[in-house]
Protein backbone atom coordinates (compact mmCIF):
# COMPACT_ATOMS: atom_id res chain seq x y z
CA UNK A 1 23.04 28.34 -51.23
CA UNK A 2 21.07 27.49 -53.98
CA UNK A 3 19.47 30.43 -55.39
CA UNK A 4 20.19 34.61 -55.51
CA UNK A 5 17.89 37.24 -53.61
CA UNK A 6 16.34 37.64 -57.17
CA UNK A 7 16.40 41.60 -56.55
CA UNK A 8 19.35 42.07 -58.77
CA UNK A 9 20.12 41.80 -62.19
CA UNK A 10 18.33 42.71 -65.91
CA UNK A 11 15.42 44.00 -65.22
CA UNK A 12 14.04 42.85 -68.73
CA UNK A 13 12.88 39.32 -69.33
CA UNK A 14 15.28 38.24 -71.87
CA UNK A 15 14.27 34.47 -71.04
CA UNK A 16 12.79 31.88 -73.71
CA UNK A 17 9.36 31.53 -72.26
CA UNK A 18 6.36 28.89 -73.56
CA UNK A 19 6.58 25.24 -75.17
CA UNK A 20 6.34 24.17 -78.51
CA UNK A 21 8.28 24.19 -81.66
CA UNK A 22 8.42 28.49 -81.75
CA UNK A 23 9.75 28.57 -78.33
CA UNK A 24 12.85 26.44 -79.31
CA UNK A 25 13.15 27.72 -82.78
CA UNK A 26 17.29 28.71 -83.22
CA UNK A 27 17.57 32.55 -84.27
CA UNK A 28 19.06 33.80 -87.18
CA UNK A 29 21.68 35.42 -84.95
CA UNK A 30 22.74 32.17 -83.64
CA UNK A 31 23.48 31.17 -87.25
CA UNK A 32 25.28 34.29 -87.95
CA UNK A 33 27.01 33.48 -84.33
CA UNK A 34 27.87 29.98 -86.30
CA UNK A 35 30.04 31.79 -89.12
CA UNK A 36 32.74 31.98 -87.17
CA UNK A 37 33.20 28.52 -86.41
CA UNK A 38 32.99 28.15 -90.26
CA UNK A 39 36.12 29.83 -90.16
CA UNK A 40 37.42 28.55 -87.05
CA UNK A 41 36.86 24.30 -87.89
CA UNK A 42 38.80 25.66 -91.31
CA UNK A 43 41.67 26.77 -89.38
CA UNK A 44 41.63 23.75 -87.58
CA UNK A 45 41.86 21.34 -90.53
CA UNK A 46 44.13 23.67 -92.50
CA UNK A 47 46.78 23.81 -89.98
CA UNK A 48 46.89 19.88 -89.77
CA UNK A 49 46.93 19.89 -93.34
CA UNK A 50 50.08 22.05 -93.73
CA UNK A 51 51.79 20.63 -90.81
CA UNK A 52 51.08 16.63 -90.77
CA UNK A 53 53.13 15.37 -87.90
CA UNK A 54 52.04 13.88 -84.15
CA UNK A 55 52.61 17.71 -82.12
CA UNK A 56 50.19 19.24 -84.67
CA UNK A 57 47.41 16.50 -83.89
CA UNK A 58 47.72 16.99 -80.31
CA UNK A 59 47.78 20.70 -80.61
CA UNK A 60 44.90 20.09 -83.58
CA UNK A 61 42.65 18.21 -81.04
CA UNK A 62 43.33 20.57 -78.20
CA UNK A 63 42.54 24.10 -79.76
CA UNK A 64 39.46 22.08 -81.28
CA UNK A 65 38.17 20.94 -78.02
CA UNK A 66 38.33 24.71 -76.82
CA UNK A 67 36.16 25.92 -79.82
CA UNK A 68 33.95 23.48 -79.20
CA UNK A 69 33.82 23.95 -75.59
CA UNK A 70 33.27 27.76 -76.51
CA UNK A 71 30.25 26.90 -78.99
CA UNK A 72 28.52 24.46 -77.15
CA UNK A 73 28.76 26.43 -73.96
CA UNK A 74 26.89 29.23 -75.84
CA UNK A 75 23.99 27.03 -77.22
CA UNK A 76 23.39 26.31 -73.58
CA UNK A 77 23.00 30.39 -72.83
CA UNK A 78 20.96 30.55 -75.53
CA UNK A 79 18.59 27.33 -75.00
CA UNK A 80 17.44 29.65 -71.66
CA UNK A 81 18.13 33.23 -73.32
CA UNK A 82 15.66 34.31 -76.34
CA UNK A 83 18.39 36.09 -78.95
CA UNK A 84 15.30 37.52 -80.31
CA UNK A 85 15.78 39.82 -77.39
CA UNK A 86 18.22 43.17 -78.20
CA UNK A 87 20.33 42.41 -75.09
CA UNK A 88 21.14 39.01 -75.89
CA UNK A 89 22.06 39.90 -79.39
CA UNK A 90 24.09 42.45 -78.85
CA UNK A 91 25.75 39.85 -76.53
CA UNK A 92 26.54 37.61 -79.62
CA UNK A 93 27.44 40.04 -81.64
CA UNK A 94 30.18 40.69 -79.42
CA UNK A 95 30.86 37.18 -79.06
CA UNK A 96 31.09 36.66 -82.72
CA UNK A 97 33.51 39.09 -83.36
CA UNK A 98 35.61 37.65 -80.31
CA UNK A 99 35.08 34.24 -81.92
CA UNK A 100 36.44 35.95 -84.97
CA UNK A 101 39.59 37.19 -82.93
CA UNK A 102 40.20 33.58 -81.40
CA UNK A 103 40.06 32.01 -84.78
CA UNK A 104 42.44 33.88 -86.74
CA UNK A 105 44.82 33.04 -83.70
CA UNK A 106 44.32 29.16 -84.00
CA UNK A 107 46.91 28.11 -87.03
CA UNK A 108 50.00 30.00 -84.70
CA UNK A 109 48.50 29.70 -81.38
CA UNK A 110 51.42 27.28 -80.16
CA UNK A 111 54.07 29.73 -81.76
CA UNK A 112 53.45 33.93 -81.93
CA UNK A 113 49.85 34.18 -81.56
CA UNK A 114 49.23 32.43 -78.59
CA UNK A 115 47.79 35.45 -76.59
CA UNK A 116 45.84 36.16 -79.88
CA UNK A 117 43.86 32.96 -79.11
CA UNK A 118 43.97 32.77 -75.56
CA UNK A 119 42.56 36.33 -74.45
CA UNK A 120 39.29 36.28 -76.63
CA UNK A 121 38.27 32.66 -75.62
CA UNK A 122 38.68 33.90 -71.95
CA UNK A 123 36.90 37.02 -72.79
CA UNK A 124 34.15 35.05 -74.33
CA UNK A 125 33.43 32.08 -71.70
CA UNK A 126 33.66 34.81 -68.22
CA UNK A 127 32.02 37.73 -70.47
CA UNK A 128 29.20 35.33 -71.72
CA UNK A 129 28.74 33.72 -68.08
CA UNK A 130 28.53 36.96 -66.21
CA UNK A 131 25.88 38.48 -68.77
CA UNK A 132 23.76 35.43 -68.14
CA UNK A 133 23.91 35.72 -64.70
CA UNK A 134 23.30 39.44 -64.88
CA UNK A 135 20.28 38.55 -67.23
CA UNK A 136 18.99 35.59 -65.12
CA UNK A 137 19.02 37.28 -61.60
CA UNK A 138 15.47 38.88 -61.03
CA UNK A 139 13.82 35.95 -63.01
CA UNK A 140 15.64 32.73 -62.43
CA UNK A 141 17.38 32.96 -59.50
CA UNK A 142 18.25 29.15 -58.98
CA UNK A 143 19.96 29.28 -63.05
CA UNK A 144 21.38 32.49 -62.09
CA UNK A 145 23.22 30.88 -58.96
CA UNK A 146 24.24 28.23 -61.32
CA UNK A 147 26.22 30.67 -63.69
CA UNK A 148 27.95 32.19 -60.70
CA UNK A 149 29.42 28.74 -59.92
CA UNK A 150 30.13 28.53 -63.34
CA UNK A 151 32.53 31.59 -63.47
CA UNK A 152 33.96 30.65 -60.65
CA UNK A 153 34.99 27.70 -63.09
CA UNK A 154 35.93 29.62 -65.87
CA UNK A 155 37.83 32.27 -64.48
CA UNK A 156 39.86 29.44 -63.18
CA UNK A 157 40.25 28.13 -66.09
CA UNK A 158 41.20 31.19 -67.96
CA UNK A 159 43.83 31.79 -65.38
CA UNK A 160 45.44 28.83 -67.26
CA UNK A 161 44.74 29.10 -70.53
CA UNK A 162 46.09 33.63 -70.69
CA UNK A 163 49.33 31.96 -68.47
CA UNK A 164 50.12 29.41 -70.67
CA UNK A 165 49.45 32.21 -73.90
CA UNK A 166 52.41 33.65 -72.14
CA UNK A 167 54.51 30.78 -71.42
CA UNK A 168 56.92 28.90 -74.02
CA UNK A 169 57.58 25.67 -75.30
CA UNK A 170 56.35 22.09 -73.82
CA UNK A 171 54.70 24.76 -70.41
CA UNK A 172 51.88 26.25 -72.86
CA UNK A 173 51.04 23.10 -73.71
CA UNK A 174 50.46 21.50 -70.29
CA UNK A 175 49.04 24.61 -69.23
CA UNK A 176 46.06 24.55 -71.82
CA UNK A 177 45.98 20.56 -71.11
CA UNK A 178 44.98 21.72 -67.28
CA UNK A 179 42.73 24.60 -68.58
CA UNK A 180 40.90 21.94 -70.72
CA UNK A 181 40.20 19.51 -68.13
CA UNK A 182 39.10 22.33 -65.78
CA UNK A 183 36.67 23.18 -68.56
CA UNK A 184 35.84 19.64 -68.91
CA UNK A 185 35.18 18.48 -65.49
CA UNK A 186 33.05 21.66 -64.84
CA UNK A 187 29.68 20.00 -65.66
CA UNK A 188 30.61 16.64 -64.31
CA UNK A 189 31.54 18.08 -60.85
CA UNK A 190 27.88 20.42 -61.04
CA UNK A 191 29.85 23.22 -61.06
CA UNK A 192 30.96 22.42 -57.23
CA UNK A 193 32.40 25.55 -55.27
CA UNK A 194 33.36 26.22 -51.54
CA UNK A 195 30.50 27.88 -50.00
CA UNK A 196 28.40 27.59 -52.93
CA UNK A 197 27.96 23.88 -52.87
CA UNK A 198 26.94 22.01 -56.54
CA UNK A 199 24.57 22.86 -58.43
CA UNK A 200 20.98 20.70 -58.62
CA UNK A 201 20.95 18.80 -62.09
CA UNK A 202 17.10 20.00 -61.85
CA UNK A 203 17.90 23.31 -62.59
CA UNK A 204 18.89 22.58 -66.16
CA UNK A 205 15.42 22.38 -67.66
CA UNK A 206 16.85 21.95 -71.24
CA UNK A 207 15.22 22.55 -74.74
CA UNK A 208 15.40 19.57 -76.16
CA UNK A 209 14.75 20.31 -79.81
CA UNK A 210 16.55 23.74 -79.74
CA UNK A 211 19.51 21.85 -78.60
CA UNK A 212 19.35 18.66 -81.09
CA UNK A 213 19.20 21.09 -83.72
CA UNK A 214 22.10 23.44 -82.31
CA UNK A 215 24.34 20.14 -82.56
CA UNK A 216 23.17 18.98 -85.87
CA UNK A 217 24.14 22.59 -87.70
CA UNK A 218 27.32 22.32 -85.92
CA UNK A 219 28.10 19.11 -87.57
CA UNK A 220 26.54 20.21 -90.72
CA UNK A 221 29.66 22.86 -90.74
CA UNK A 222 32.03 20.44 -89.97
CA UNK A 223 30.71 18.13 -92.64
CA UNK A 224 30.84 21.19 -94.95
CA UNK A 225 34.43 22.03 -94.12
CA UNK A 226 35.13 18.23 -96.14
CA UNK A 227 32.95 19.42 -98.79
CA UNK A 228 35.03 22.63 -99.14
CA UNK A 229 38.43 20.51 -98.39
CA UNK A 230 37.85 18.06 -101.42
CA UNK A 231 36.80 20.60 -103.75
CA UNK A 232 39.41 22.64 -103.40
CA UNK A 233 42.14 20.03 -103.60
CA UNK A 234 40.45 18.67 -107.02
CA UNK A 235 40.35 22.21 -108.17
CA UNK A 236 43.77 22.32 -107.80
CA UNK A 237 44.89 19.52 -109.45
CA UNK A 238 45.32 18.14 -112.92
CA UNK A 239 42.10 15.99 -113.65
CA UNK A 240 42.76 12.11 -114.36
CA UNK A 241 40.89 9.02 -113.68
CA UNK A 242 42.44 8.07 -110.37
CA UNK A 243 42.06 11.63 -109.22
CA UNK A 244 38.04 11.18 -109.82
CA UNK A 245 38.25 7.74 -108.06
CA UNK A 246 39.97 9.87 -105.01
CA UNK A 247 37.20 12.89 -105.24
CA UNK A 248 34.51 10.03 -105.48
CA UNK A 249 36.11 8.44 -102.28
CA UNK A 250 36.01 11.51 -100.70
CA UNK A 251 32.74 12.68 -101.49
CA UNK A 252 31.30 9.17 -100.18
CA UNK A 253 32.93 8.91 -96.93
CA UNK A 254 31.39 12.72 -96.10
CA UNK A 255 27.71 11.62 -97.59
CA UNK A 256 28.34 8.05 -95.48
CA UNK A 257 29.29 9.72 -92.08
CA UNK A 258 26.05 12.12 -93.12
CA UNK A 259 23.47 8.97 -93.09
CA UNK A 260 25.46 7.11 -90.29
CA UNK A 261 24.31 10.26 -87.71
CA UNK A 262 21.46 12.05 -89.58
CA UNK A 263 19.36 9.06 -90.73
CA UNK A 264 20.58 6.57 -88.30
CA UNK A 265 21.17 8.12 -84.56
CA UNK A 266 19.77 11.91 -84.68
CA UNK A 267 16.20 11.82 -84.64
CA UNK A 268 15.79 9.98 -81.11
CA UNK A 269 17.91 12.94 -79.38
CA UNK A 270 15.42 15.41 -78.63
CA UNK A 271 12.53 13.15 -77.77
CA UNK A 272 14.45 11.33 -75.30
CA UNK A 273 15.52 14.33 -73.36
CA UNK A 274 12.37 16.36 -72.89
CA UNK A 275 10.97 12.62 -71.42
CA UNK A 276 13.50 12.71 -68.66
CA UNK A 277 13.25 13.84 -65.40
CA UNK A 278 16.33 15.65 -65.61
CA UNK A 279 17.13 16.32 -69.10
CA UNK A 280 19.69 18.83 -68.33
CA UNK A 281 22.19 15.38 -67.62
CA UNK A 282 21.35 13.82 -70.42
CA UNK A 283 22.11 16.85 -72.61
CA UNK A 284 25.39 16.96 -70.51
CA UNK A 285 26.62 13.86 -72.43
CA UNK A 286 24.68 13.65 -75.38
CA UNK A 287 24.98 16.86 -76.57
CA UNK A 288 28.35 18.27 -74.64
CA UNK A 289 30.62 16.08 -74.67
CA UNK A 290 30.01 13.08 -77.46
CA UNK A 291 29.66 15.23 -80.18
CA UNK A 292 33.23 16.59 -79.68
CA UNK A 293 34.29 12.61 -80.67
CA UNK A 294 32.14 13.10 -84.09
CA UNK A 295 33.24 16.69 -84.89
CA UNK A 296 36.80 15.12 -84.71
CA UNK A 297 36.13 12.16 -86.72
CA UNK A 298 34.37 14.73 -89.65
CA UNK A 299 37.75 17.12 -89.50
CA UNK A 300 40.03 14.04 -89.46
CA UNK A 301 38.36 12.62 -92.52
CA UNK A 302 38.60 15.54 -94.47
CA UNK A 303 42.21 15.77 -93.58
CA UNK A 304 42.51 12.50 -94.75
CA UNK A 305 40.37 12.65 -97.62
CA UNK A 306 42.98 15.62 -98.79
CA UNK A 307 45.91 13.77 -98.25
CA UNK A 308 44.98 10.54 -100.76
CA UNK A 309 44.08 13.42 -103.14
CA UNK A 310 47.06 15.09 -103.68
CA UNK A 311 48.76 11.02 -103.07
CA UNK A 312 46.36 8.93 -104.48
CA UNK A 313 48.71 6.26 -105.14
CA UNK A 314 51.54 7.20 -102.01
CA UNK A 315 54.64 6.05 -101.58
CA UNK A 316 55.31 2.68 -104.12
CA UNK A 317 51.72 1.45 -103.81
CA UNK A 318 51.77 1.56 -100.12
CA UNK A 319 49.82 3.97 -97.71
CA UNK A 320 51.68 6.03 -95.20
CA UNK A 321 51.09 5.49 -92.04
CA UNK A 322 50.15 8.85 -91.16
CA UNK A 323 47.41 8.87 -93.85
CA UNK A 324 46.51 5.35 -92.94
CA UNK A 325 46.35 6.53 -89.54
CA UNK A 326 44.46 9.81 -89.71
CA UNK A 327 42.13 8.04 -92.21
CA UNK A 328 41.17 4.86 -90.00
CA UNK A 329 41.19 6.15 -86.88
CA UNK A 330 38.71 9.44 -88.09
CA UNK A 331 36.44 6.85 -88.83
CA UNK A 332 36.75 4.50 -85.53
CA UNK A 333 36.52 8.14 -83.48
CA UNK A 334 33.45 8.54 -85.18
CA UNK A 335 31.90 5.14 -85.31
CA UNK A 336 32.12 5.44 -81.21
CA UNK A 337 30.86 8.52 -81.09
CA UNK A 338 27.40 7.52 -82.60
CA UNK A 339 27.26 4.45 -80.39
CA UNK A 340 27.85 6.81 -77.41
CA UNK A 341 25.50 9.26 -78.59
CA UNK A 342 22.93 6.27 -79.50
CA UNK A 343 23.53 5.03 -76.03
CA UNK A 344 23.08 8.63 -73.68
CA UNK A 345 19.59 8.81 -75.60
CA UNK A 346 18.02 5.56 -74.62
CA UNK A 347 19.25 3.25 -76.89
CA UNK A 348 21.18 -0.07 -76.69
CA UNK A 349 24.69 -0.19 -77.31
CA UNK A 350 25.18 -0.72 -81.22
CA UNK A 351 26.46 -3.52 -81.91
CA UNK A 352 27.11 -2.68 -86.05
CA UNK A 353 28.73 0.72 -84.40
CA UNK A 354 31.11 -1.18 -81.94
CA UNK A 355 32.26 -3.94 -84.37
CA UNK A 356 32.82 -1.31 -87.47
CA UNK A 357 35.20 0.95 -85.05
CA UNK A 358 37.23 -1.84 -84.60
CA UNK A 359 37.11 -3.08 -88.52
CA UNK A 360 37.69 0.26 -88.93
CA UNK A 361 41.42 0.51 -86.66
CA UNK A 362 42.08 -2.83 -87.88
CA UNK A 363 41.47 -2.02 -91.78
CA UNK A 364 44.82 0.39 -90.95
CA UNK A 365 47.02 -2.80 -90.74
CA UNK A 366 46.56 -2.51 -95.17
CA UNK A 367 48.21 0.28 -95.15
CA UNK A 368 51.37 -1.13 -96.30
CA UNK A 369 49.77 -3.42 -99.00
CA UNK A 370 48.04 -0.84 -100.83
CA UNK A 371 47.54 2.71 -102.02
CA UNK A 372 45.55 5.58 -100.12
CA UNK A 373 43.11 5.56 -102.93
CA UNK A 374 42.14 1.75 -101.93
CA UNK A 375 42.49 1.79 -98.50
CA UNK A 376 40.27 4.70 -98.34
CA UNK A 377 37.40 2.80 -100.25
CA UNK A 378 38.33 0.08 -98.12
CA UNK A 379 37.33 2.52 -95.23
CA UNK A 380 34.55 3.62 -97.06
CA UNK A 381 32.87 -0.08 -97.42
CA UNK A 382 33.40 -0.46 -93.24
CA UNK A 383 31.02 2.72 -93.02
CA UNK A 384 28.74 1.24 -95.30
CA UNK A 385 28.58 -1.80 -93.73
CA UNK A 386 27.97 -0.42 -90.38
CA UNK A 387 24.54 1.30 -91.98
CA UNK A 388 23.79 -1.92 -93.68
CA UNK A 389 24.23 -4.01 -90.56
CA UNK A 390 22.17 -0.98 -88.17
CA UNK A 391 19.05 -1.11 -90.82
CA UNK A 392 18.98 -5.06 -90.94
CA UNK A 393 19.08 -4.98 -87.18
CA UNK A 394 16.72 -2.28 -86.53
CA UNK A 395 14.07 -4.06 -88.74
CA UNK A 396 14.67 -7.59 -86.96
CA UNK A 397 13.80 -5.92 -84.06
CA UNK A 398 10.79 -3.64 -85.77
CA UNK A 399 8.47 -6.35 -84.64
CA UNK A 400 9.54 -7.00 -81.59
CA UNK A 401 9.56 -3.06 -80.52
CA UNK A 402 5.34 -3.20 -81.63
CA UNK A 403 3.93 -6.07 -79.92
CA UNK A 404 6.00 -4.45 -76.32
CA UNK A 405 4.35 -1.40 -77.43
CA UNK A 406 0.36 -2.67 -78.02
CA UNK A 407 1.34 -4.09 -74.72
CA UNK A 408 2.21 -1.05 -73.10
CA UNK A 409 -1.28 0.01 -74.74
């Protein structure tokens, strides 16, 4: 069954309709839409920040893989829905204040709050799945068909995620862990359900620039969350030369992990989907899943980055390994997520990227030998390096890249 009668549903077009750079543009109400997860990747770092231990990580990195499963599930409704239409914002309005419900749940979401988080995420991904089927119905019947399958998937999910709100202990935990892969595997498994069948890739005709730029504001918040972290830590603190060092430190690893996405990887995104046959799988990985991998890496940092503020020389000249950790491993995390992203857009695997995640890990092993302050401009020189070694490749292979192309011409 691949496609609905295309007699019910909206009877309003509320589709994105033409080509071009105006057809993909994102709406204001999308950014507004974006506030909360302002909020929500604050509450995220925060929490990690006030509770630095292995549990908090793991909850850390699973409450941050549902908001971002929540976002990036919405820039998908809205790379086929116009939120110029009324109906569809009105829809994330309601979603945003959700969103704003969720997030205020996330720093005691594993203690009294659980059901705080739990119910509006649920609410959100079957709420925002049956409007789109609702809205898609008359006029894209094969899409629409798609979004049933899809809340097949995440009313399944939510089954597990509201259950384990009201379980205790070690059960909510492995009860979200199932509700997460469910989400997860969604997309990989097209959406599979008895008597429906899977859905066909082809029906995800995806906007490739409205999506590239989606992602890129997302990780602009995330970057702006360690712009907010570090000032607010040197605020806080009595001004001294190492403490500048520190705020320098952390002000270059943000503007480093800027230029090793924005000026190195993103621009080759949205060109390389819209020349596939079926974009909508390319998206899948480049633009659903990797980016969860450099999210992490940008809230890890800025963790970090707080930690060798307010301990800028640690414990007797040594780093603890919980800093050293958090700081070297933020950086390997997102290191491999630009050579996966690089990768599920047509590129080679980086070599630069590959060989700076592990100089990255390894650069941990100082930890003992010196302070945070040094081993996080140790960390800082690996980034640097990585650009560095990326530009001196890219223009070895500059004219190598022309004469295929003249050929090609």
């Amino acid at each position: 069954m691949d496609t609905l009668s295309g007699r019910w549903g909206m009877r309003a077009d509320v589709l994105r309709h033409g080509d071009g750079r105006d057809s993909s543009r994102v709406g204001y109400i999308e950014l507004f839409f974006d506030l909360v997860f302002v909020f929500a990747v604050t509450q995220l770092s925060h929490s990690l920040i006030a509770h630095p231990d292995g549990s908090t990580l793991l909850h850390t990195v699973l409450l941050g893989w549902a908001v971002w499963w929540l976002w990036i599930d919405t820039t998908w409704v809205t790379n086929w829905l116009d939120p110029e239409r009324l109906p569809v914002r009105a829809m994330l309005m309601v979603l945003t204040l959700l969103g704003l419900l969720m997030s205020s749940g996330i720093p005691d979401a594993f203690e009294d709050k659980a059901l705080m988080f739990a119910a509006p995420y649920v609410a959100i991904q079957v709420g925002r799945t049956a409007f789109t089927v609702w809205a898609m119905g008359r006029h894209w019947p094969s899409n629409a068909m798609n979004f049933v399958r899809i809340l097949v998937w995440v009313s399944v999910s939510g089954v597990f995620w509201v259950t384990g709100a009201l379980a205790h202990d070690e059960s909510r935990l492995w009860l979200w862990v199932v509700a997460a892969l469910i989400d997860m595997t969604g997309p990989r498994a097209l959406f599979r359900v008895p008597g429906l069948g899977a859905t066909d890739p082809g029906t995800w005709e995806v906007r490739g620039a409205h999506m590239a730029e989606r992602v890129s504001l997302f990780l602009i918040i995330s970057l702006g969350e360690s712009i907010v972290v570090t000032g607010a830590a040197f605020a806080e603190l009595e001004v001294s030369s190492t403490l500048i060092w520190a705020f320098l430190a952390a002000f270059a690893s943000t503007v480093l992990m800027w230029l090793l996405y924005f000026d190195r990887s993103e621009h080759t995104g949205s060109e390389y989907i819209e020349s596939r046959d079926q974009p909508g799988m390319v998206a899948q990985v480049a633009y659903t899943y990797v980016p969860f991998l450099l999210v992490s890496g940008i809230v890890l940092t800025a963790v970090a980055d707080e930690l060798v503020l307010a301990h800028p020389h640690g414990e007797e000249g040594a780093t603890p390994a919980w800093t050293a950790g958090l700081m070297c491993g933020a950086a390997a995390v997102y290191l491999v997520g630009n050579a996966l992203f690089r990768r599920a857009t047509g590129g080679r695997w980086s070599v630069p990227h590959l060989v700076g995640a592990v100089a990255a890990a390894a650069v941990a092993l100082l930890a003992p030998a010196v302070t945070p302050l040094a081993l996080s401009w140790v960390t800082n020189a690996v980034l640097l390096e990585v650009i560095v070694g990326d530009v001196v490749l890219e223009r070895r292979r500059a004219p190598e890249l022309a004469a295929a192309a003249s050929v090609d011409g």
